[in-house]
Protein backbone atom coordinates (compact mmCIF):
# COMPACT_ATOMS: atom_id res chain seq x y z
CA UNK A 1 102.55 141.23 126.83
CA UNK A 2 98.75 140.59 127.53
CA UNK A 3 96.34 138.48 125.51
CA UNK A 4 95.01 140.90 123.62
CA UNK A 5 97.80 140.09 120.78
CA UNK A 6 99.25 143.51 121.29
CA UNK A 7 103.06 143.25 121.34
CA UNK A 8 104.99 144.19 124.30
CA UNK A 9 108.32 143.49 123.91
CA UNK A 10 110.73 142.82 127.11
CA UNK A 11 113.36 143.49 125.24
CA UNK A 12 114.23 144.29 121.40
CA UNK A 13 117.07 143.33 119.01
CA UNK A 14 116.23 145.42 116.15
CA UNK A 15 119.04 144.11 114.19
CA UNK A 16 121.30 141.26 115.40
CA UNK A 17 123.73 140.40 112.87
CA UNK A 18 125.68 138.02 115.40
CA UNK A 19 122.94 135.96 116.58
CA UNK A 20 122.40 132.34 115.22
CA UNK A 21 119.55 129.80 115.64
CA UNK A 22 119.59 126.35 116.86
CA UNK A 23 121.47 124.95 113.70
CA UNK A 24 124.41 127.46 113.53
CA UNK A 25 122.38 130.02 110.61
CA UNK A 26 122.71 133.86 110.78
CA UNK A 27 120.26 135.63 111.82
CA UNK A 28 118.92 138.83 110.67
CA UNK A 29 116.49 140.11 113.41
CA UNK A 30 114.85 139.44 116.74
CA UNK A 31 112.56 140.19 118.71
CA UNK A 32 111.96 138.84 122.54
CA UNK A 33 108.51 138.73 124.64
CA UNK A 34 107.51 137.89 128.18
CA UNK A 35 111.10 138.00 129.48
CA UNK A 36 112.49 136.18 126.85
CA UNK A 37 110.41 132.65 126.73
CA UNK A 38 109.32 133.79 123.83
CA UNK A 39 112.10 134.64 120.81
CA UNK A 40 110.79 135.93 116.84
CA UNK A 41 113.68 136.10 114.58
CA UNK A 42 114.37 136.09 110.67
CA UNK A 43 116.56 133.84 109.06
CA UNK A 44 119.51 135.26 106.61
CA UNK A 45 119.14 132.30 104.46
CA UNK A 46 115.50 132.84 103.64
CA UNK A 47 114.37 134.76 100.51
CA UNK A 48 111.21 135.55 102.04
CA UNK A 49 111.08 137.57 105.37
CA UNK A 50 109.76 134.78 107.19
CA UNK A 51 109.31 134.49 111.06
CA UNK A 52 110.66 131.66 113.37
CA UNK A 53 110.29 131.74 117.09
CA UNK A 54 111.96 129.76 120.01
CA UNK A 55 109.90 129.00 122.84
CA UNK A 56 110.94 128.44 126.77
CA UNK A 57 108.52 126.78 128.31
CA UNK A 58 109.18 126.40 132.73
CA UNK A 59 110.46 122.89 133.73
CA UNK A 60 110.41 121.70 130.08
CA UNK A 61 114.23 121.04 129.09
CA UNK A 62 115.16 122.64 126.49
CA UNK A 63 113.91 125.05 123.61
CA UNK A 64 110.88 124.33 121.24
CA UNK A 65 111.66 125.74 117.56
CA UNK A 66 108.93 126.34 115.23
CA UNK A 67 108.25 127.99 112.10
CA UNK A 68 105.35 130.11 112.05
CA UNK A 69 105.18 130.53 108.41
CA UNK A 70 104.59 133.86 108.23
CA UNK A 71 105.78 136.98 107.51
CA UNK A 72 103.21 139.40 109.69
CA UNK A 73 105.19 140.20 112.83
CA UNK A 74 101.65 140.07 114.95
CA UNK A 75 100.26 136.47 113.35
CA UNK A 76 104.02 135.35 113.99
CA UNK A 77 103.79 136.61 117.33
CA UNK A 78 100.26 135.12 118.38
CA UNK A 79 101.53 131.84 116.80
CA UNK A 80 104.53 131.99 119.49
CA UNK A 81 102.22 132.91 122.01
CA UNK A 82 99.75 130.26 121.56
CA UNK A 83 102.47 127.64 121.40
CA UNK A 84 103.76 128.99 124.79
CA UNK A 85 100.39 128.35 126.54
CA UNK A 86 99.57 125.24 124.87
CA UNK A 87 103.28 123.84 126.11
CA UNK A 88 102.72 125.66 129.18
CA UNK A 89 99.17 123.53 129.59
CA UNK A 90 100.82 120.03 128.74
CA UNK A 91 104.00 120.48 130.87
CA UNK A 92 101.01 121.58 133.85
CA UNK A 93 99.10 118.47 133.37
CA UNK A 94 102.15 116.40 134.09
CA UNK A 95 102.98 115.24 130.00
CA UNK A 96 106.36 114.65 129.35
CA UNK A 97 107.03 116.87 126.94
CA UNK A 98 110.88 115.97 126.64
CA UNK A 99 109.61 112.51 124.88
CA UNK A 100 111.60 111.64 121.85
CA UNK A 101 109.65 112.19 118.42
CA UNK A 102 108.65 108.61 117.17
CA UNK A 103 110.29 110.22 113.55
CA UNK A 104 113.52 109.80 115.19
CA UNK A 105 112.81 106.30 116.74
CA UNK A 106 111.53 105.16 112.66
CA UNK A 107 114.26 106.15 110.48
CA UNK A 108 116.57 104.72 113.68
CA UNK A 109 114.26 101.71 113.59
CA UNK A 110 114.69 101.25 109.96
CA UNK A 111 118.14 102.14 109.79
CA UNK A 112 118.53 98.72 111.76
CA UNK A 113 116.19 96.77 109.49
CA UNK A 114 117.94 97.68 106.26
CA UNK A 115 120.95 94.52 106.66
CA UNK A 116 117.91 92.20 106.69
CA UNK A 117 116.02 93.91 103.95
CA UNK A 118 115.83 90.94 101.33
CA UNK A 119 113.83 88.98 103.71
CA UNK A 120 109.74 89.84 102.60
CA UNK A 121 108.76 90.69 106.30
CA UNK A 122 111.67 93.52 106.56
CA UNK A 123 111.40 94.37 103.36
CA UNK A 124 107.00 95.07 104.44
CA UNK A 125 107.98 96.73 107.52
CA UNK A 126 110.19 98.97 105.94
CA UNK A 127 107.49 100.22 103.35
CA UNK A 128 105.41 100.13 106.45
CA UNK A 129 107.58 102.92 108.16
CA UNK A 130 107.78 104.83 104.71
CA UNK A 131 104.03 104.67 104.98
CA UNK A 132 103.30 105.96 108.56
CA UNK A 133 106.48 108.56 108.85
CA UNK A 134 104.33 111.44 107.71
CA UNK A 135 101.29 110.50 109.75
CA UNK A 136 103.10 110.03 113.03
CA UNK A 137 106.84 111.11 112.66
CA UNK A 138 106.32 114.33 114.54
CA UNK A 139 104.26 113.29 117.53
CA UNK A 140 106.09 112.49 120.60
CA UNK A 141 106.21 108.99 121.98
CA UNK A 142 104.08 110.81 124.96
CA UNK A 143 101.67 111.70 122.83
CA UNK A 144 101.57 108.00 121.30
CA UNK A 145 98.13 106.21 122.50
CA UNK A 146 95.15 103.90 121.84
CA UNK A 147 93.62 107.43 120.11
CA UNK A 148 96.46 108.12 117.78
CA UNK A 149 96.90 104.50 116.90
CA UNK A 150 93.36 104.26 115.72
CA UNK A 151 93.99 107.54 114.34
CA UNK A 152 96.61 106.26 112.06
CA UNK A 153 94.51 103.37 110.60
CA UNK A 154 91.87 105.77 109.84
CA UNK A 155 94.60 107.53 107.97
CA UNK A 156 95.66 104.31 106.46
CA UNK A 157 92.61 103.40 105.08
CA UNK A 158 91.88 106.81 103.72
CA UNK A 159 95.18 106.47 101.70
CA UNK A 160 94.58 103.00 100.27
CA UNK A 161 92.50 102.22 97.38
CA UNK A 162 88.49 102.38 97.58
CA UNK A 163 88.96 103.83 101.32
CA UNK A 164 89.56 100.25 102.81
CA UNK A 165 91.82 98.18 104.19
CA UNK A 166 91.17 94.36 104.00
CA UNK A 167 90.94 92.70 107.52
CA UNK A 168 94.47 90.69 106.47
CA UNK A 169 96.15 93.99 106.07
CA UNK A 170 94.84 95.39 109.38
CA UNK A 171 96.25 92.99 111.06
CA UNK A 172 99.70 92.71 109.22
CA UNK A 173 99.90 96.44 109.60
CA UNK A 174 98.96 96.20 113.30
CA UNK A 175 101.82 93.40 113.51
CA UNK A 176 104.32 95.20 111.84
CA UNK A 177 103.84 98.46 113.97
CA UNK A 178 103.63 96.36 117.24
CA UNK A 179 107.06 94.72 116.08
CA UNK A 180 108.70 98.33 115.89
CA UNK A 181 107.14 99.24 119.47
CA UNK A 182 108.35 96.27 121.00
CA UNK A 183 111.82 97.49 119.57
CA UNK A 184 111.22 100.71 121.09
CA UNK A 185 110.21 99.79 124.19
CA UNK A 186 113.56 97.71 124.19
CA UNK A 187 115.99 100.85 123.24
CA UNK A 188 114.33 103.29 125.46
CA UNK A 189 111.90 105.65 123.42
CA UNK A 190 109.08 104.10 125.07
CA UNK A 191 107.76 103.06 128.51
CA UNK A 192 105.41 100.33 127.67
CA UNK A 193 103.21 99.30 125.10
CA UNK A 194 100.03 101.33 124.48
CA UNK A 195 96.64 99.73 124.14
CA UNK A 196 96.14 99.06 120.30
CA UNK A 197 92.34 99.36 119.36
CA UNK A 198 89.94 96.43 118.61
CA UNK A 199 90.56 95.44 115.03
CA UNK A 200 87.41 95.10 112.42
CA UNK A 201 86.16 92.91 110.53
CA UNK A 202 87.13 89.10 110.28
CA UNK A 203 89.40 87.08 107.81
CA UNK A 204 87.73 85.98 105.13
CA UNK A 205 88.42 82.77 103.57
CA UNK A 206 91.42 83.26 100.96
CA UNK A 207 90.73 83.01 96.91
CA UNK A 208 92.14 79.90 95.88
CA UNK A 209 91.02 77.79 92.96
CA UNK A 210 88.63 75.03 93.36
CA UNK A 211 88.78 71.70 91.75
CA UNK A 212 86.64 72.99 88.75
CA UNK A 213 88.43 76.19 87.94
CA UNK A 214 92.37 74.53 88.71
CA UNK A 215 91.29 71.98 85.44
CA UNK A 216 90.22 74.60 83.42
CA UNK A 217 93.18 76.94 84.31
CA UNK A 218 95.79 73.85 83.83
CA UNK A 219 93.59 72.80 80.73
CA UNK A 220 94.29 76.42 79.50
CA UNK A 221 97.81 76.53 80.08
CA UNK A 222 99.09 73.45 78.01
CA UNK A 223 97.21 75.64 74.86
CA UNK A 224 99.14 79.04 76.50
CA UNK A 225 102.74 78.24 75.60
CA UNK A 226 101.91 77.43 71.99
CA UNK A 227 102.96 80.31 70.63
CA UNK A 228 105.10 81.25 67.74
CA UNK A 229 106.67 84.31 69.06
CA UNK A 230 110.20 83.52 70.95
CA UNK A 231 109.98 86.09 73.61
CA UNK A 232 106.44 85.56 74.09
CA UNK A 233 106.80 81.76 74.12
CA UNK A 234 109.24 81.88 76.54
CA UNK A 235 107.23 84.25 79.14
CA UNK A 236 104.70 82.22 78.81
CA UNK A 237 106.80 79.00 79.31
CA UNK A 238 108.37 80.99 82.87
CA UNK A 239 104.70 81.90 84.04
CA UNK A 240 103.30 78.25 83.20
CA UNK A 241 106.01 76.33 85.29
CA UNK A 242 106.19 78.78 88.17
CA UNK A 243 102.13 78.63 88.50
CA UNK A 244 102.68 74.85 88.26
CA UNK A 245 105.39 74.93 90.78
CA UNK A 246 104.11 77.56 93.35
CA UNK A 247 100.39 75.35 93.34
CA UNK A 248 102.58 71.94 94.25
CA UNK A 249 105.25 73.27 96.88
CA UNK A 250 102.87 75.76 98.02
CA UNK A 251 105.88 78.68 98.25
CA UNK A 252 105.39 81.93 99.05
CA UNK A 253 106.11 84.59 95.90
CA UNK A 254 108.86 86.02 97.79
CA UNK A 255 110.37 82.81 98.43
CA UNK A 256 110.08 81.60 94.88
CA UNK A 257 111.59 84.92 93.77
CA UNK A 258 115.00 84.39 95.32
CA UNK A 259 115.27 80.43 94.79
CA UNK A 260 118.25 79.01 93.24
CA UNK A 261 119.19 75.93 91.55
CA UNK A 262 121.48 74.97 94.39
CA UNK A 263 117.78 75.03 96.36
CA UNK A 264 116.28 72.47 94.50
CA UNK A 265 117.55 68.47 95.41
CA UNK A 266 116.01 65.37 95.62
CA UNK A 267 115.01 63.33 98.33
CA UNK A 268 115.37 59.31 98.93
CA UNK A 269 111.66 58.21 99.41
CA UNK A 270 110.61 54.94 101.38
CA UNK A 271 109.92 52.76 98.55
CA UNK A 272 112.68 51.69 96.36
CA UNK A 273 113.55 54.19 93.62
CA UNK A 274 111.35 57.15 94.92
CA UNK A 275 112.13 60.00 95.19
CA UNK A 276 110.57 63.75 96.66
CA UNK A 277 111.84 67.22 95.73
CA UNK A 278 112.62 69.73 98.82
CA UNK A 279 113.47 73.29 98.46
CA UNK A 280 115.54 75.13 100.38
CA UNK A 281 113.81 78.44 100.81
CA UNK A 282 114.03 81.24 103.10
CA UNK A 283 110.71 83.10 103.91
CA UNK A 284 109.00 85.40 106.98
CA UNK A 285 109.78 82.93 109.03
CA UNK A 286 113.32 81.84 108.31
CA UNK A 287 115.05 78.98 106.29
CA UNK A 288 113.10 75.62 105.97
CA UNK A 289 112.85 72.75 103.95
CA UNK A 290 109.36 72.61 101.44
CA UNK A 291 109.02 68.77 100.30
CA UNK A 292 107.05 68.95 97.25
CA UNK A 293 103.48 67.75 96.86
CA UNK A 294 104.66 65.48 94.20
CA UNK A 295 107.93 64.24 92.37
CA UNK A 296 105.92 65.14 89.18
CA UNK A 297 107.04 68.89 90.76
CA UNK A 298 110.48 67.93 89.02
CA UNK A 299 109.55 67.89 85.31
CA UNK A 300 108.49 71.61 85.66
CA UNK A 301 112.24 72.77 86.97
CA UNK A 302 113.33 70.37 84.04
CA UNK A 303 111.51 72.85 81.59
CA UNK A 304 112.99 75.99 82.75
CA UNK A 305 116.40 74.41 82.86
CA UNK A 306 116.14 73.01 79.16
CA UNK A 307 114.69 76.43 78.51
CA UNK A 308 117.85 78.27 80.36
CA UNK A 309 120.75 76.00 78.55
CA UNK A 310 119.01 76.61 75.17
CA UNK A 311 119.67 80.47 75.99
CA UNK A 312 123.25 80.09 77.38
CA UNK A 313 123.93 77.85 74.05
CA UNK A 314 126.57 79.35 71.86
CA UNK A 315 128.68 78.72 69.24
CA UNK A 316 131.75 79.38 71.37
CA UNK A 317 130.01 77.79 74.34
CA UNK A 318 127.64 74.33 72.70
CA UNK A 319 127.44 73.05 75.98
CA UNK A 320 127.07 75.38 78.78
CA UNK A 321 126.57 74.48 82.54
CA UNK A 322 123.55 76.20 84.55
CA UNK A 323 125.07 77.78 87.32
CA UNK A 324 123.47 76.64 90.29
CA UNK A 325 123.81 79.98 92.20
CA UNK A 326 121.60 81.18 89.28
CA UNK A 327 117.89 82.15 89.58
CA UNK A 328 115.06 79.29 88.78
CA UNK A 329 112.32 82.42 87.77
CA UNK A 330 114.72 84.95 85.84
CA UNK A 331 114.76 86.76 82.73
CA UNK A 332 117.34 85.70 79.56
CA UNK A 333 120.19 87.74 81.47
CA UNK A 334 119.60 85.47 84.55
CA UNK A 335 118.33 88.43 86.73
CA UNK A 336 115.48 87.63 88.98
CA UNK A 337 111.94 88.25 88.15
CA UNK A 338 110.80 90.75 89.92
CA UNK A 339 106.79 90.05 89.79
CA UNK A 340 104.58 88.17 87.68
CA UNK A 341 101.36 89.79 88.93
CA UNK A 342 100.52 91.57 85.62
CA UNK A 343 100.96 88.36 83.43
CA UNK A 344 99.36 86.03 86.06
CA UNK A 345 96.29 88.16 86.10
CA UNK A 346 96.27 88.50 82.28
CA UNK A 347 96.42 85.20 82.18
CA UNK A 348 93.92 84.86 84.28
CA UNK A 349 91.22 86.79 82.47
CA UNK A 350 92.36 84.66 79.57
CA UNK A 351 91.21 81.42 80.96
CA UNK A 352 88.24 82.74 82.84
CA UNK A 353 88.99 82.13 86.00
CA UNK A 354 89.59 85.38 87.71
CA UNK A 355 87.34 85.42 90.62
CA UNK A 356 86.59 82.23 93.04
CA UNK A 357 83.06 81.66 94.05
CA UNK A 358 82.44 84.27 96.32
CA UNK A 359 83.31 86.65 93.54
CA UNK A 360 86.63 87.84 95.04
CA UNK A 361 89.54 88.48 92.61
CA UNK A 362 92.67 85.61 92.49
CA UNK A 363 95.99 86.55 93.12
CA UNK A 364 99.51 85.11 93.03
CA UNK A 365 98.97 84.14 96.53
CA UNK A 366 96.13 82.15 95.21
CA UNK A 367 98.37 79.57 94.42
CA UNK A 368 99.75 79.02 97.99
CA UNK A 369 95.95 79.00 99.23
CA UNK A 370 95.11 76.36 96.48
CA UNK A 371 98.08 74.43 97.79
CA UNK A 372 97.09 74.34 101.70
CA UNK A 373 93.00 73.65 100.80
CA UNK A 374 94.36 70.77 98.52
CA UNK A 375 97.02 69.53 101.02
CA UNK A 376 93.97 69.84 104.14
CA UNK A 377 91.30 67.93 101.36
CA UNK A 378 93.45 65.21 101.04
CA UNK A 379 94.34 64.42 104.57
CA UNK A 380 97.15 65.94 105.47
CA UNK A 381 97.82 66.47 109.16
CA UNK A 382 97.65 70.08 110.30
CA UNK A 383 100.78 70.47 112.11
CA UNK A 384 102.72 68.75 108.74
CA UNK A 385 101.37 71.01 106.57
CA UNK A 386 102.10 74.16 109.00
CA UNK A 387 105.88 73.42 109.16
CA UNK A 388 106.46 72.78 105.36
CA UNK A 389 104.58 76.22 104.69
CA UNK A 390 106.10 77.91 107.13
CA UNK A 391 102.64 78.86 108.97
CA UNK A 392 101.00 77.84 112.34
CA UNK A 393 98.42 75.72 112.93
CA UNK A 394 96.24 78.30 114.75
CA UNK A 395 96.63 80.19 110.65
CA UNK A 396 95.40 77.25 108.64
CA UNK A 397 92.55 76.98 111.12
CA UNK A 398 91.84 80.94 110.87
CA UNK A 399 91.87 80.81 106.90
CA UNK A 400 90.82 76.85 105.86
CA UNK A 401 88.74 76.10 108.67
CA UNK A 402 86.29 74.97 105.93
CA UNK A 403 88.19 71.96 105.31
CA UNK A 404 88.65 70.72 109.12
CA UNK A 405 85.92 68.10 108.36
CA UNK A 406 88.74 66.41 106.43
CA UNK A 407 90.16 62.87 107.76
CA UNK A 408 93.82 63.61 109.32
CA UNK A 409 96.81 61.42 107.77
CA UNK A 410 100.45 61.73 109.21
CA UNK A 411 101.89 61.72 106.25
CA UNK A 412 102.51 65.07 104.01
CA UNK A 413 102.60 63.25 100.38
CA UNK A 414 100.30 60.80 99.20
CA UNK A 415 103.29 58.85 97.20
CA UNK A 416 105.16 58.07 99.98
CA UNK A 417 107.14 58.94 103.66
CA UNK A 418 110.40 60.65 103.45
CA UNK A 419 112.68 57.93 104.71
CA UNK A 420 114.81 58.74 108.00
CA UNK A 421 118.10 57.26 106.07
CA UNK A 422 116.84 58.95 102.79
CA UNK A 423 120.20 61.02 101.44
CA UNK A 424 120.00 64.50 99.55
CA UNK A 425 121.35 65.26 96.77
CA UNK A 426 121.03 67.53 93.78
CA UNK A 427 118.82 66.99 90.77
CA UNK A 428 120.26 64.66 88.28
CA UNK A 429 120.04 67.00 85.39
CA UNK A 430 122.22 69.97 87.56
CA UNK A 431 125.09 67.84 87.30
């Protein structure tokens, strides 16, 4: 066969009945070329007389199987052929071309995540991998370099919304992809790590609420539950407490959306008869212990729990028990809540504070932002207010470097130390 695209067959199987293709199907027909590296055949289980071609490329192990997804023997033929020399190039120029496809190494990759996929990190790297499967699933792990990486960002961003991606999600996205590498590099798929590509852009500050717009959001809210409506009092009531509680413990969403009661107990303070409430959460960065900005922190629980035994009141049952495997932020059934982002930014609009004063839009995560600027303002130490959030010090510094001008303290609250002999115990109103 020359180049001119006329077809010279070595040798011809008209009709082959017998023959099969790499996954056991009949086939109907084939055809081979240049001493059989190249193979056309038809498959029995297509409706349409479509061609597919095997390729044998020298000192490449193994077939390559394509569809050319056609049904014109000579653009089926020159699709073969131009596969053969492209291979043929590659496999010249020393590229591995036996490298596993990075498709494989994902759904393997996710396969193992999928035990662990409660956790908010997992549960973002598997959407991650659900994201980037169809951009990168059939390349090789050869084929895998600085280029390709950048090229999937672009890709990235094209997808997203306005044709952006924010300079936190580049770098979560970045972290998340290096994480599955790593893992690769570990089982085998890969060699080493490839370059990744300068990131753009810097982190911005993150919206939080200021002094001014907190008061007139709390103002708001103490007018917000006083409604007449049952089901839309007691929304409101759930939305009110958790912004109240999120803002004071400084929790991430996915943490608060899996607390329980058993997570909530009190603390033995310093000073005779106080007390501090820790959670028991479990975030991105494992289990820890969250001590409250405040005690105050307490009497918002206390709502939701009156709230809860009011529902679970009935006449067979006048004085129920809360379970305390149940969830704090759940819905009359006692299933979790599984977002309050479209009430929070209702809400929001309502009180008239939805952007901060560089005119960017407030989020859930607002409230964990408002938390550490507060915490930082009022002298807590760095490193303190790290470990209860469950960040590092190097991330407050990135994000509330704005407030570094603020006198140090060693202590996290401003009511009091935790004592050393302090016991734990649950809330008073559990039992």
């Amino acid at each position: 066969m020359g180049r001119t695209g006329a077809l010279e067959p070595a040798s011809v199987a008209a009709s082959a009945p017998n023959r099969r293709d790499h996954l056991g199907r009949n086939v109907l027909d084939g055809k081979f070329f240049k001493d059989g590296a190249i193979y056309l055949f038809r498959r029995s289980d297509y409706k349409k007389p479509i061609w597919f071609c095997r390729v044998k490329v020298p000192s490449v192990r193994g077939y390559i199987w394509r569809s050319t997804r056609t049904t014109d023997e000579h653009a089926a033929f020159k699709f073969a052929d131009d596969l053969y020399n492209h291979t043929l190039v590659r496999a010249l120029g020393g590229e591995n071309l036996n490298s596993k496809k990075v498709g494989v190494a994902l759904s393997a990759y996710a396969k193992r995540l999928e035990p662990d996929s409660k956790r908010l990190s997992t549960h973002n790297r598997i959407l991650l991998i659900k994201r980037i499967e169809p951009l990168i699933g059939s390349k090789t792990f050869e084929q895998l370099d600085t280029s390709l990486i950048s090229q999937l960002f672009d890709d990235l961003r094209t997808q997203s919304r306005g044709g952006k991606l924010s300079p936190n999600t580049v770098k979560r996205i970045s972290s998340d992809l290096k994480h599955f590498l790593t893992w690769a590099v570990e089982e085998g798929y890969l060699g080493q790590l490839p370059r990744f590509p300068r990131l753009a852009g810097t982190a911005d500050r993150r919206p939080h609420f200021d002094a001014k717009d907190w008061a007139k959001l709390t103002r708001y809210l103490r007018e917000f539950v006083k409604v007449t409506n049952r089901s839309t009092r007691r929304d409101r009531t759930m939305l009110t407490n958790y912004v109240l509680i999120l803002a004071n413990t400084g929790i991430r969403v996915g943490e608060a959306r899996t607390l329980k009661w058993r997570d909530i107990a009190e603390v033995g303070g310093s000073r005779e008869g106080e007390t501090n409430i820790v959670l028991n959460v479990t975030g991105k960065t494992g289990p820890r212990e969250v001590v409250s900005r405040t005690s105050d922190v307490k009497i918002h629980f206390k709502r939701i729990h009156d709230m809860r035994i009011e529902e679970l009141t009935t006449k067979d049952n006048p004085n129920p028990d809360l379970d305390t495997d149940g969830f704090v932020f759940c819905h009359k059934d006692g299933s979790p809540v599984g977002s309050f982002k479209g009430s929070f930014q209702a809400l929001l609009r309502a009180a008239g504070v939805e952007k901060d004063t560089h005119g960017h839009s407030r989020t859930l995560y607002s409230l964990r932002h408002t938390y550490a600027t507060f915490r930082l303002q009022q002298g807590v130490h760095q490193f303190i207010l790290a470990r209860n959030m469950g960040t590092s010090v190097a991330m407050l510094e990135q994000y509330y470097g704005h407030t570094s001008n603020i006198a140090s303290a060693d202590e996290l609250t401003k009511q009091g130390k935790r004592s050393s002999t302090g016991k734990s115990s649950s809330l008073s109103w559990l039992k």
